[in-house]
N, C-alpha and C. Protein backbone atom coordinates (compact mmCIF):
# COMPACT_ATOMS: atom_id res chain seq x y z
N UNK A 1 13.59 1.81 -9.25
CA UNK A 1 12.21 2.28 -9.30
C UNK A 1 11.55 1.80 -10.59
N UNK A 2 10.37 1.63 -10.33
CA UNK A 2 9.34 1.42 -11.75
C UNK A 2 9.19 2.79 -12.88
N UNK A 3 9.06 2.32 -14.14
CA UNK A 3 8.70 3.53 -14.71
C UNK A 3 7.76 3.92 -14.58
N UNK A 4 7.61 5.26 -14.73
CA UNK A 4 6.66 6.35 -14.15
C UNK A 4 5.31 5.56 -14.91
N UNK A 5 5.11 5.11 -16.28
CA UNK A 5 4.20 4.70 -16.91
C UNK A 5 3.73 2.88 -16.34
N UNK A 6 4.76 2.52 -15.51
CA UNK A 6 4.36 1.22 -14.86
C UNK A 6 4.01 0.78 -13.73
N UNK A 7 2.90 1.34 -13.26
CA UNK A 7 2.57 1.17 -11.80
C UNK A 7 2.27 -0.14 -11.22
N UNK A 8 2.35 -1.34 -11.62
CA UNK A 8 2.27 -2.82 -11.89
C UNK A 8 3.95 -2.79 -11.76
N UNK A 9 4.55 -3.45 -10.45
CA UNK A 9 5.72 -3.96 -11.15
C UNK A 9 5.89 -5.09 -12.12
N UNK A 10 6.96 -5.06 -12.86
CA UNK A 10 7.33 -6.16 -13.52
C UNK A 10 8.14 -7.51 -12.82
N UNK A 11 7.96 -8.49 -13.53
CA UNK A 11 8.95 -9.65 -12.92
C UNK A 11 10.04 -9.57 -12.67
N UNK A 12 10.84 -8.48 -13.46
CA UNK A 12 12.37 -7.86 -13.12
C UNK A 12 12.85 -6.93 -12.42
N UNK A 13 11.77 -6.43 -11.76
CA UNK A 13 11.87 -5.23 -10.73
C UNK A 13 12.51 -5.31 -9.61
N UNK A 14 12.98 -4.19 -9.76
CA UNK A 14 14.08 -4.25 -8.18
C UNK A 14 13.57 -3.96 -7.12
N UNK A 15 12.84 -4.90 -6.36
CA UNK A 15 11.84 -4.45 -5.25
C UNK A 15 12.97 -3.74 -3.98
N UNK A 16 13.90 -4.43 -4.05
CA UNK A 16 14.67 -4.16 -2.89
C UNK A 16 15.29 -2.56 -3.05
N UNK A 17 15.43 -2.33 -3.73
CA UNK A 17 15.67 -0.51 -4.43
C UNK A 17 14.67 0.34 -3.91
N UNK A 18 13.44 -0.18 -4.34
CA UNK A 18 12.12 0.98 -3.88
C UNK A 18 12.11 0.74 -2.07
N UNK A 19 12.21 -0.78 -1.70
CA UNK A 19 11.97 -0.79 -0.50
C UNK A 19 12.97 0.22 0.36
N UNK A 20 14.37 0.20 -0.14
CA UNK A 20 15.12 1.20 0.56
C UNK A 20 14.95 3.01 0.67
N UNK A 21 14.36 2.99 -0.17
CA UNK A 21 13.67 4.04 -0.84
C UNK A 21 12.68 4.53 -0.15
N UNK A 22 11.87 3.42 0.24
CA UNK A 22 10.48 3.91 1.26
C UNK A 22 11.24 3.91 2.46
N UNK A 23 11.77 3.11 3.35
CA UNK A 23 12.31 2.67 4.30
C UNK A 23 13.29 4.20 4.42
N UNK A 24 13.62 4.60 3.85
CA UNK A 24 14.57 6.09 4.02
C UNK A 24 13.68 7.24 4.22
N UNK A 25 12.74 7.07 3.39
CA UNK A 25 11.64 8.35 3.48
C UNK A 25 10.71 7.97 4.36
N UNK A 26 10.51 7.11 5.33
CA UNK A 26 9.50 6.94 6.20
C UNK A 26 10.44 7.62 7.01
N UNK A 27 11.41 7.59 7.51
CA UNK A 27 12.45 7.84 8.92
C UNK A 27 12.43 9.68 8.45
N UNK A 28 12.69 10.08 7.19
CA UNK A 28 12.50 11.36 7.02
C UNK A 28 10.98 11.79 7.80
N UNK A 29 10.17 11.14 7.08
CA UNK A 29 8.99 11.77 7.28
C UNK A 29 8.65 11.93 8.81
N UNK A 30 8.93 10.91 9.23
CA UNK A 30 8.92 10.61 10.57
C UNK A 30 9.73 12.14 11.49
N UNK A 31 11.14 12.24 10.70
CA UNK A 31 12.01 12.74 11.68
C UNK A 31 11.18 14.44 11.35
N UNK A 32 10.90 14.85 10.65
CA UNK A 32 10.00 16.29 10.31
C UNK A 32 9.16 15.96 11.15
N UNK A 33 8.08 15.23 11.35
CA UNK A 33 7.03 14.79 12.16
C UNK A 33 7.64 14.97 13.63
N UNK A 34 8.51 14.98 13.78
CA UNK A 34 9.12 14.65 15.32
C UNK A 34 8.76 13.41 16.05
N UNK A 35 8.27 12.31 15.29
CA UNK A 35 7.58 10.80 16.05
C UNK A 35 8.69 10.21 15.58
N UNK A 36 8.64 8.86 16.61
CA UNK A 36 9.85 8.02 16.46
C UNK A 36 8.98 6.66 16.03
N UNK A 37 9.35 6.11 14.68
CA UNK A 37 9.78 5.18 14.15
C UNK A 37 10.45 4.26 14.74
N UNK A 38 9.40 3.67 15.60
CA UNK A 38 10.24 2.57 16.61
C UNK A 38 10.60 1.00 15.80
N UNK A 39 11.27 0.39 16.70
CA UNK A 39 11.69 -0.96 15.80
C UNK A 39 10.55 -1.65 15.23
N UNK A 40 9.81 -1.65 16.09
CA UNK A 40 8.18 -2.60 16.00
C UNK A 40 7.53 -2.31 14.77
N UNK A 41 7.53 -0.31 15.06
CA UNK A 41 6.68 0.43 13.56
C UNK A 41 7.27 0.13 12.13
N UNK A 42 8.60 -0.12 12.50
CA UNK A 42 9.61 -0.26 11.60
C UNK A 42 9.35 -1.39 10.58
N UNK A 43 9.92 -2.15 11.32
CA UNK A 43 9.87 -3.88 11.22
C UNK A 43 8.10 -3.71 10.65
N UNK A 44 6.96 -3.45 10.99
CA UNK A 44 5.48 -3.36 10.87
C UNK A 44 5.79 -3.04 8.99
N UNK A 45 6.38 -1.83 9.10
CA UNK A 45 6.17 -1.13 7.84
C UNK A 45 7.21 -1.77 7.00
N UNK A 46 8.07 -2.31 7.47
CA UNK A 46 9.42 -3.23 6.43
C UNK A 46 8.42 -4.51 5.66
N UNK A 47 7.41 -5.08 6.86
CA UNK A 47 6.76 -6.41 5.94
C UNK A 47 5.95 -5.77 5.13
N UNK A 48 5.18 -4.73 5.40
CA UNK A 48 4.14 -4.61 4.57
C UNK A 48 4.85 -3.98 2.92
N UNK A 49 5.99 -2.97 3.35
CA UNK A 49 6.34 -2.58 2.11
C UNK A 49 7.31 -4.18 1.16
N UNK A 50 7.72 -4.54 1.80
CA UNK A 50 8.00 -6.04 1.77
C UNK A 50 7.53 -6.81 0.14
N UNK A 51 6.34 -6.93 0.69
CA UNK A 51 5.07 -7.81 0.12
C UNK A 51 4.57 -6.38 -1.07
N UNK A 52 4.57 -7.08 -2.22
CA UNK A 52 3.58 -6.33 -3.42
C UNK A 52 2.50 -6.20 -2.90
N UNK A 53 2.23 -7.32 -2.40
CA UNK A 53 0.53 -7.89 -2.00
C UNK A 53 0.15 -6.97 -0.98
N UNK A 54 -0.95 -6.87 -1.08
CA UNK A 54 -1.75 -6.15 0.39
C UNK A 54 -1.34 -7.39 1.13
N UNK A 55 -1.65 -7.23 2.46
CA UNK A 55 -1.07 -8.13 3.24
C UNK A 55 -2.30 -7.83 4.72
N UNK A 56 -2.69 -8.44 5.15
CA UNK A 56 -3.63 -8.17 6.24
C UNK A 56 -2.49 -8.27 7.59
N UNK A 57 -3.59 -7.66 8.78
CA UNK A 57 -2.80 -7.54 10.03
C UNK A 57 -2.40 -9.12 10.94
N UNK A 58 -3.43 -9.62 10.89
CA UNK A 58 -2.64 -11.39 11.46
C UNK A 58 -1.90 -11.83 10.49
N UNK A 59 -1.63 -11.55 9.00
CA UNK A 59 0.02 -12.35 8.38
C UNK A 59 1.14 -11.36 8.96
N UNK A 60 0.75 -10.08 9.45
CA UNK A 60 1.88 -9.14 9.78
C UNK A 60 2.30 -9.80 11.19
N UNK A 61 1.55 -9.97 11.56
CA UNK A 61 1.59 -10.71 13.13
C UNK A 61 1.98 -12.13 13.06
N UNK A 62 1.65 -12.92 12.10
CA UNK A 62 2.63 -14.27 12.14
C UNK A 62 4.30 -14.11 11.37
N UNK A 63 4.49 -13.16 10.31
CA UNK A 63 5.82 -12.90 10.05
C UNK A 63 6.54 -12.31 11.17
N UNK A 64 5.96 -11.38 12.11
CA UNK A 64 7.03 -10.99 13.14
C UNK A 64 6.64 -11.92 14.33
N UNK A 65 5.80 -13.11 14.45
CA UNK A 65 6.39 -14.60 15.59
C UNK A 65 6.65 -15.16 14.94
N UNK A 66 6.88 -15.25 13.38
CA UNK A 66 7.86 -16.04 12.55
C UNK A 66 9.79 -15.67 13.15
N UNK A 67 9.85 -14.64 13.37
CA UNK A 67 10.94 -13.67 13.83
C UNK A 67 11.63 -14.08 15.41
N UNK A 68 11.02 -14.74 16.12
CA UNK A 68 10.80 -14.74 17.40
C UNK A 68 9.99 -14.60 18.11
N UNK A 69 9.47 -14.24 19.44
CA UNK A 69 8.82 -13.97 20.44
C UNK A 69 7.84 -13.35 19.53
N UNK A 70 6.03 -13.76 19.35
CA UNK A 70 4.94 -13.17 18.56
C UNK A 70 4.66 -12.26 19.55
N UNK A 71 4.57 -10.73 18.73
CA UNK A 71 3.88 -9.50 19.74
C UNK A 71 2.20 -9.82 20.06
N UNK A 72 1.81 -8.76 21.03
CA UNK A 72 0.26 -9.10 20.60
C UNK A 72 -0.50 -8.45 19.99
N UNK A 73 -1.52 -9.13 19.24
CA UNK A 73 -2.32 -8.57 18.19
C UNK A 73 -2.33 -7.07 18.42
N UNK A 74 -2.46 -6.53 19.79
CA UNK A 74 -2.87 -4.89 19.77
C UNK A 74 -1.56 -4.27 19.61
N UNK A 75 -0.48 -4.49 19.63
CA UNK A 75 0.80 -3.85 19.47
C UNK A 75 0.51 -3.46 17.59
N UNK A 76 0.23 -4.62 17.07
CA UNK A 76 0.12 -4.39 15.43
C UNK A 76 -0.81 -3.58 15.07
N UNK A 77 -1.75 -3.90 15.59
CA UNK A 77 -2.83 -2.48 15.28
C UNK A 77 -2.30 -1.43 15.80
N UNK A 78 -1.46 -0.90 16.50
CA UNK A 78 -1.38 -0.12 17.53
C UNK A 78 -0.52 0.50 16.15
N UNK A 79 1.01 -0.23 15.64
CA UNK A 79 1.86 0.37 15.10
C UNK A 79 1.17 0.89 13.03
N UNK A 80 -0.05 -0.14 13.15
CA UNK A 80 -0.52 0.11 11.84
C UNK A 80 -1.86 1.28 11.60
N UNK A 81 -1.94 1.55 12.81
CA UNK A 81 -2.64 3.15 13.04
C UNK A 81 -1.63 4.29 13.07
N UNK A 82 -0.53 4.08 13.48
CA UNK A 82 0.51 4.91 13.48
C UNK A 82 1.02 5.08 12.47
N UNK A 83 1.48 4.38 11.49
CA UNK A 83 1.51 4.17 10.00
C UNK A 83 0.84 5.10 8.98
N UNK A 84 -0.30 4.63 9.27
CA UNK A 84 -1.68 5.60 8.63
C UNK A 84 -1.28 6.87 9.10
N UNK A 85 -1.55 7.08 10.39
CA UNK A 85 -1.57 8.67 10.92
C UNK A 85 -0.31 9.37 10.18
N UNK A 86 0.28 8.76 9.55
CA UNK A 86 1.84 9.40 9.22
C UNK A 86 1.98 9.08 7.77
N UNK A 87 0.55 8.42 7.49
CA UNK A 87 0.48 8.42 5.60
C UNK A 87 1.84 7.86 5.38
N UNK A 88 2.11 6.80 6.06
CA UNK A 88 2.93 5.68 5.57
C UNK A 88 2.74 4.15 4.44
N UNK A 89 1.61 4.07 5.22
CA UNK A 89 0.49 2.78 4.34
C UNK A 89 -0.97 3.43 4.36
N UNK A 90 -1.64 2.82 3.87
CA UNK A 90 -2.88 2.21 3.43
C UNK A 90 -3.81 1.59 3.27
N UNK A 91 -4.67 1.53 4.06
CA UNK A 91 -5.86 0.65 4.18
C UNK A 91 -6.36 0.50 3.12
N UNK A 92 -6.28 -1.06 2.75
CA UNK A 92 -7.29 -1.25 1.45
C UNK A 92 -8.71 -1.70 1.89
N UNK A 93 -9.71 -1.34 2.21
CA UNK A 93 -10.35 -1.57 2.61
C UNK A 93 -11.30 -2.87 2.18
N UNK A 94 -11.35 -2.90 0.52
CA UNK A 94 -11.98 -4.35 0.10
C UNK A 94 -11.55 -5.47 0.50
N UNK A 95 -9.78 -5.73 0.69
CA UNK A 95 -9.35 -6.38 0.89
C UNK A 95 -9.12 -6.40 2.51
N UNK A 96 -9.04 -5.75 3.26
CA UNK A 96 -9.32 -5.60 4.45
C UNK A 96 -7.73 -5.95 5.20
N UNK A 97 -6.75 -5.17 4.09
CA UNK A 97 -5.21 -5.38 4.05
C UNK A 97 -4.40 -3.89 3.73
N UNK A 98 -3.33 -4.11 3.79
CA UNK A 98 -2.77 -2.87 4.49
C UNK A 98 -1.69 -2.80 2.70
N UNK A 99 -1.14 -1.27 2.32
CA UNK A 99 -0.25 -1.71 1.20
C UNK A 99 0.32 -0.40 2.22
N UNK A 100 1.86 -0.04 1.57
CA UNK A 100 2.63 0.59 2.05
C UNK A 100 2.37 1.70 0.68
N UNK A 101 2.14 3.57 0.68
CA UNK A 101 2.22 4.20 0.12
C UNK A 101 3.30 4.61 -0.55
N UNK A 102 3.46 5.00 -2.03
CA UNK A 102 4.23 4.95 -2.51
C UNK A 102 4.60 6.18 -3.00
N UNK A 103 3.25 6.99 -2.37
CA UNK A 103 3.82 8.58 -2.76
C UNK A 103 4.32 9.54 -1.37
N UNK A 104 5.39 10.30 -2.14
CA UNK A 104 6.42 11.08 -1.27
C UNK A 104 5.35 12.37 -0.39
N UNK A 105 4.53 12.47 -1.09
CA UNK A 105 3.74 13.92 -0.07
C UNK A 105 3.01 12.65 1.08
N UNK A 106 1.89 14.15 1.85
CA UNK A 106 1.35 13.30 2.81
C UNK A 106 0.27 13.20 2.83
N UNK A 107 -0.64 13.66 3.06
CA UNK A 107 -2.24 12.86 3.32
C UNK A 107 -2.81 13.23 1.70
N UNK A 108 -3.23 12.09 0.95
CA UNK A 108 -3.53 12.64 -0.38
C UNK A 108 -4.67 11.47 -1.14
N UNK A 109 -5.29 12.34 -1.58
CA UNK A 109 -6.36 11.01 -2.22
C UNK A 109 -6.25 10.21 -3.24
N UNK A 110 -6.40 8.67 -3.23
CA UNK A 110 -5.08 7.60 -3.93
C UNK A 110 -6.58 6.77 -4.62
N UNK A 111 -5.93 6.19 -5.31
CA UNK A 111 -7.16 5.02 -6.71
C UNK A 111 -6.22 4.18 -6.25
N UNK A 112 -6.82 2.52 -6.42
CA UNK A 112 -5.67 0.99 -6.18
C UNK A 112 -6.33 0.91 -7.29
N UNK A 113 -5.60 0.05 -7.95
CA UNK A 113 -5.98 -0.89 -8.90
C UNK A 113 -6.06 -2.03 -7.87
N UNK A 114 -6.78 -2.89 -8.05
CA UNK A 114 -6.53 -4.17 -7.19
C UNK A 114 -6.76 -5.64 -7.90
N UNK A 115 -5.32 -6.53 -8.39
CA UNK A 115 -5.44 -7.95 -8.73
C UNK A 115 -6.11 -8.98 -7.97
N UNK A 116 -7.44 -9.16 -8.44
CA UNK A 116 -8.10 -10.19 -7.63
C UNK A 116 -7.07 -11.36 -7.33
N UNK A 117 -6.36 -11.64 -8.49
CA UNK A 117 -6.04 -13.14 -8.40
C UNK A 117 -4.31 -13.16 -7.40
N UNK A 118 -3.68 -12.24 -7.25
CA UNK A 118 -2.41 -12.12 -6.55
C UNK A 118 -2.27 -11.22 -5.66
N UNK A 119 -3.51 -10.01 -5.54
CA UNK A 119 -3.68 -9.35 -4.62
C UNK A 119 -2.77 -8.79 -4.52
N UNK A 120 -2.28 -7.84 -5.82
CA UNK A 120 -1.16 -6.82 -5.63
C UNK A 120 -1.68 -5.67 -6.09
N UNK A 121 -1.51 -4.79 -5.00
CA UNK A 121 -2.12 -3.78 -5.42
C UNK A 121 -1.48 -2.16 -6.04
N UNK A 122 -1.83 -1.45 -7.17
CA UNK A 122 -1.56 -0.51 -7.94
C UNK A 122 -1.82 0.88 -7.43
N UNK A 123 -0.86 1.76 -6.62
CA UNK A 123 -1.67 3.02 -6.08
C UNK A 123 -1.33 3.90 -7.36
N UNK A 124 -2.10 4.52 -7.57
CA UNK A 124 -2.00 5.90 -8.76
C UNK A 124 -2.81 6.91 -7.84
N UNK A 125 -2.42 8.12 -8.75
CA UNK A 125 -3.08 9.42 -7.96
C UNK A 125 -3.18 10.28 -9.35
N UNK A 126 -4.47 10.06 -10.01
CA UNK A 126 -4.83 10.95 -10.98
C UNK A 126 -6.31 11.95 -10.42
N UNK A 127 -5.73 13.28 -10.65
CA UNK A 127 -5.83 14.17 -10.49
C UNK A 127 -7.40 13.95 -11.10
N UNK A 128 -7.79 14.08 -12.58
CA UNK A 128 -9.12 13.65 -13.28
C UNK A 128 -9.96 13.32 -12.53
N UNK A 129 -9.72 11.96 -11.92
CA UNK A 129 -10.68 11.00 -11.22
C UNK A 129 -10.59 12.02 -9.58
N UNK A 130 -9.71 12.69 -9.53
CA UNK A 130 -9.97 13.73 -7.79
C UNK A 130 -10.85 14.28 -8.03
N UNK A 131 -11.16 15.31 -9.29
CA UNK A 131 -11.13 16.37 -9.81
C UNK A 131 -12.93 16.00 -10.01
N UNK A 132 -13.08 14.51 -10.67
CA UNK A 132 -14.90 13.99 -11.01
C UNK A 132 -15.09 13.91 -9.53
N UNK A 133 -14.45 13.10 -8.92
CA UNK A 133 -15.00 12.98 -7.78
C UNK A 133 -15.56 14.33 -6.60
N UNK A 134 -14.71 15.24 -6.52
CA UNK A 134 -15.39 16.65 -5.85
C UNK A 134 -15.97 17.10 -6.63
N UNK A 135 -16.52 17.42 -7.80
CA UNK A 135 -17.46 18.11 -8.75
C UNK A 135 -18.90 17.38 -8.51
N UNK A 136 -18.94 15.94 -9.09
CA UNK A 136 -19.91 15.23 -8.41
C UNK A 136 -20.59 15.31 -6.96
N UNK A 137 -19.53 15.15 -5.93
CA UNK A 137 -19.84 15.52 -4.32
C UNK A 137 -20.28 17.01 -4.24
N UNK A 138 -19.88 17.96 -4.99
CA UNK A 138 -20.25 19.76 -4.43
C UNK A 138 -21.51 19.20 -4.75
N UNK A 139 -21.53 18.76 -7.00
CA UNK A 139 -23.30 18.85 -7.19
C UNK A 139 -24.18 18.30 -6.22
N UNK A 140 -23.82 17.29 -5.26
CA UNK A 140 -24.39 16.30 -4.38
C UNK A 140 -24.62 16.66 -3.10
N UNK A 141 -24.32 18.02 -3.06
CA UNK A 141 -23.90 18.99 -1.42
C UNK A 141 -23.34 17.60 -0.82
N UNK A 142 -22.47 17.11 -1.14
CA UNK A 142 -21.85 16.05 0.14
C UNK A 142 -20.31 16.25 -0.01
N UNK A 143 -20.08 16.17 1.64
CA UNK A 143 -18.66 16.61 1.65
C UNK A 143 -17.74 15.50 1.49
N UNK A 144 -16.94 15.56 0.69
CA UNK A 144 -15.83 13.96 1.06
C UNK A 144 -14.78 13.82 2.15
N UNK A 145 -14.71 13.24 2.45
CA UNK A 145 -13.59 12.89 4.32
C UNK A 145 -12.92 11.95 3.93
N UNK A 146 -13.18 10.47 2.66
CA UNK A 146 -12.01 10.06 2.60
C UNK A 146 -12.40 9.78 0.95
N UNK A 147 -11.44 10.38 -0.18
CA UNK A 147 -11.42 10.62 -1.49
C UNK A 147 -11.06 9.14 -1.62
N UNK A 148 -10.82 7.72 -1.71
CA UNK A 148 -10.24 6.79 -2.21
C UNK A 148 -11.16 6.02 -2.85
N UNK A 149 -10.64 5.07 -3.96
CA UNK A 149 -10.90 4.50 -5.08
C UNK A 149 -10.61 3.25 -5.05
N UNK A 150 -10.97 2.38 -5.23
CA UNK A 150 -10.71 1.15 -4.91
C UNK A 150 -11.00 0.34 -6.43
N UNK A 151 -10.12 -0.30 -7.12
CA UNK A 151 -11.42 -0.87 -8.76
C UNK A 151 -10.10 -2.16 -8.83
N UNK A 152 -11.14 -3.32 -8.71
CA UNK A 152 -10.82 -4.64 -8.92
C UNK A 152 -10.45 -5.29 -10.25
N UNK A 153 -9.46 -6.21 -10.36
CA UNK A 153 -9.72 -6.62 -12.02
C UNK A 153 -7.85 -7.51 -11.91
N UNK A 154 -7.68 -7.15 -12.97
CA UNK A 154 -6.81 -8.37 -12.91
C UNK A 154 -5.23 -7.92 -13.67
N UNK A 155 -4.32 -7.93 -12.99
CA UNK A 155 -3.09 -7.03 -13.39
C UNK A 155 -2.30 -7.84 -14.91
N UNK A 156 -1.40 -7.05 -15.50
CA UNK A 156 -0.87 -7.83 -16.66
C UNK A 156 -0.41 -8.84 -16.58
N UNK A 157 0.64 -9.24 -15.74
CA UNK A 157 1.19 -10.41 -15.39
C UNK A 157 0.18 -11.60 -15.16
N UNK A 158 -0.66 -10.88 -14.15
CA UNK A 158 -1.74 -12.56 -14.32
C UNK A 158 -2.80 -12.84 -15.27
N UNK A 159 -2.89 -11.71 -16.19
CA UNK A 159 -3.77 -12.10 -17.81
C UNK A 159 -2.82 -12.53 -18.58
N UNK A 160 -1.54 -12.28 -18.10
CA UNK A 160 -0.16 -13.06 -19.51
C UNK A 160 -0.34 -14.56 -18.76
N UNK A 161 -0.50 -15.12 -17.72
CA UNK A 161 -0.21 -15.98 -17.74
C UNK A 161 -1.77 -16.79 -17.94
N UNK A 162 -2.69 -16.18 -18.10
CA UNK A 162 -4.10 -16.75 -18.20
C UNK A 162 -3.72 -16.88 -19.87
N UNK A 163 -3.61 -16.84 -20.91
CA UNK A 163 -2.83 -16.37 -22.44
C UNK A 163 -1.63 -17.19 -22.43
N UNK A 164 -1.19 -18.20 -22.02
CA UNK A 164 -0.26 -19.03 -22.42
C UNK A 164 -0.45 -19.80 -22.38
N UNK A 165 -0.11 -20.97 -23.67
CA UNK A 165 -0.29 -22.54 -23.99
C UNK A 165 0.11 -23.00 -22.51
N UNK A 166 -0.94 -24.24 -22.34
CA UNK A 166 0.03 -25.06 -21.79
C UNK A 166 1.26 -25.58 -21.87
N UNK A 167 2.23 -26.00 -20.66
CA UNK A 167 3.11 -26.65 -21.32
C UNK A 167 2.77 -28.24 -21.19
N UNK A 168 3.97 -29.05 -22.54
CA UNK A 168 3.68 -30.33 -22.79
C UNK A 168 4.02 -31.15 -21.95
């Protein structure tokens, strides 16, 4: 796992650790839920948690006819609404790409950081920014239905490498 203070993985990160990690707690969540986590949903939610990157629904759909036999487009939407409904992933909506959630509760209101340039995206859940956001909406009599945050810019890794000499 990342440290609690590093929501950006690092270049040394054990992606394959967290992925088992999600991949265990989706089948929990699932099995409380009483819905079955079929191979398709599975495999759906294995690429996306997969990929740092948001990842849109036709690359999800060419990695699994990368696999064999390509499903059809509505099977993927089909299993990436199911996903959602079960606060598995995440619609990023700027990017118009899917990230896999990284927090253990269930329906909850999330901030991305989002790397323009690698399109990896940062979920945090600070309470502050919940907390402005319904104070603002009561003063505003407007009700909120979906709390999310979306703020663009550019992660450490790709300003370290914007900050290094060329090489000779």
């Amino acid at each position: 796992m990342m440290p609690a203070n590093a929501i950006f993985p690092t270049p040394d990160h054990d992606h394959a650790h967290c992925l088992a990690v999600l991949m265990a707690r989706a089948e929990q969540r699932c099995a409380e839920r009483h819905v079955r986590l079929t191979p398709q949903r599975r495999r759906v939610l294995e690429i996306i948690a997969a990929s740092q990157a948001a990842i849109g629904a036709y690359d999800i759909l060419g990695r699994l006819g990368g696999e064999g036999r390509a499903p059809a487009p509505v099977s993927v939407y089909r299993a990436l609404e199911f996903l959602q409904r079960h606060d598995l992933v995440h619609r990023v909506e700027s990017l118009n790409a899917y990230v896999a959630c990284v927090t253990a509760g269930g329906r909850h209101a999330a901030q991305f950081l989002i790397c323009r340039r690698c399109r990896t995206v940062a979920e945090m859940n600070s309470p502050v920014i919940e907390e402005a956001i319904a104070t603002g909406a009561r003063s505003a009599g407007f009700s909120v239905t979906e709390p999310v945050v979306e703020v663009g810019g550019v992660c450490l890794t790709c300003s370290r490498v914007d900050r290094e000499p060329p090489a000779c």
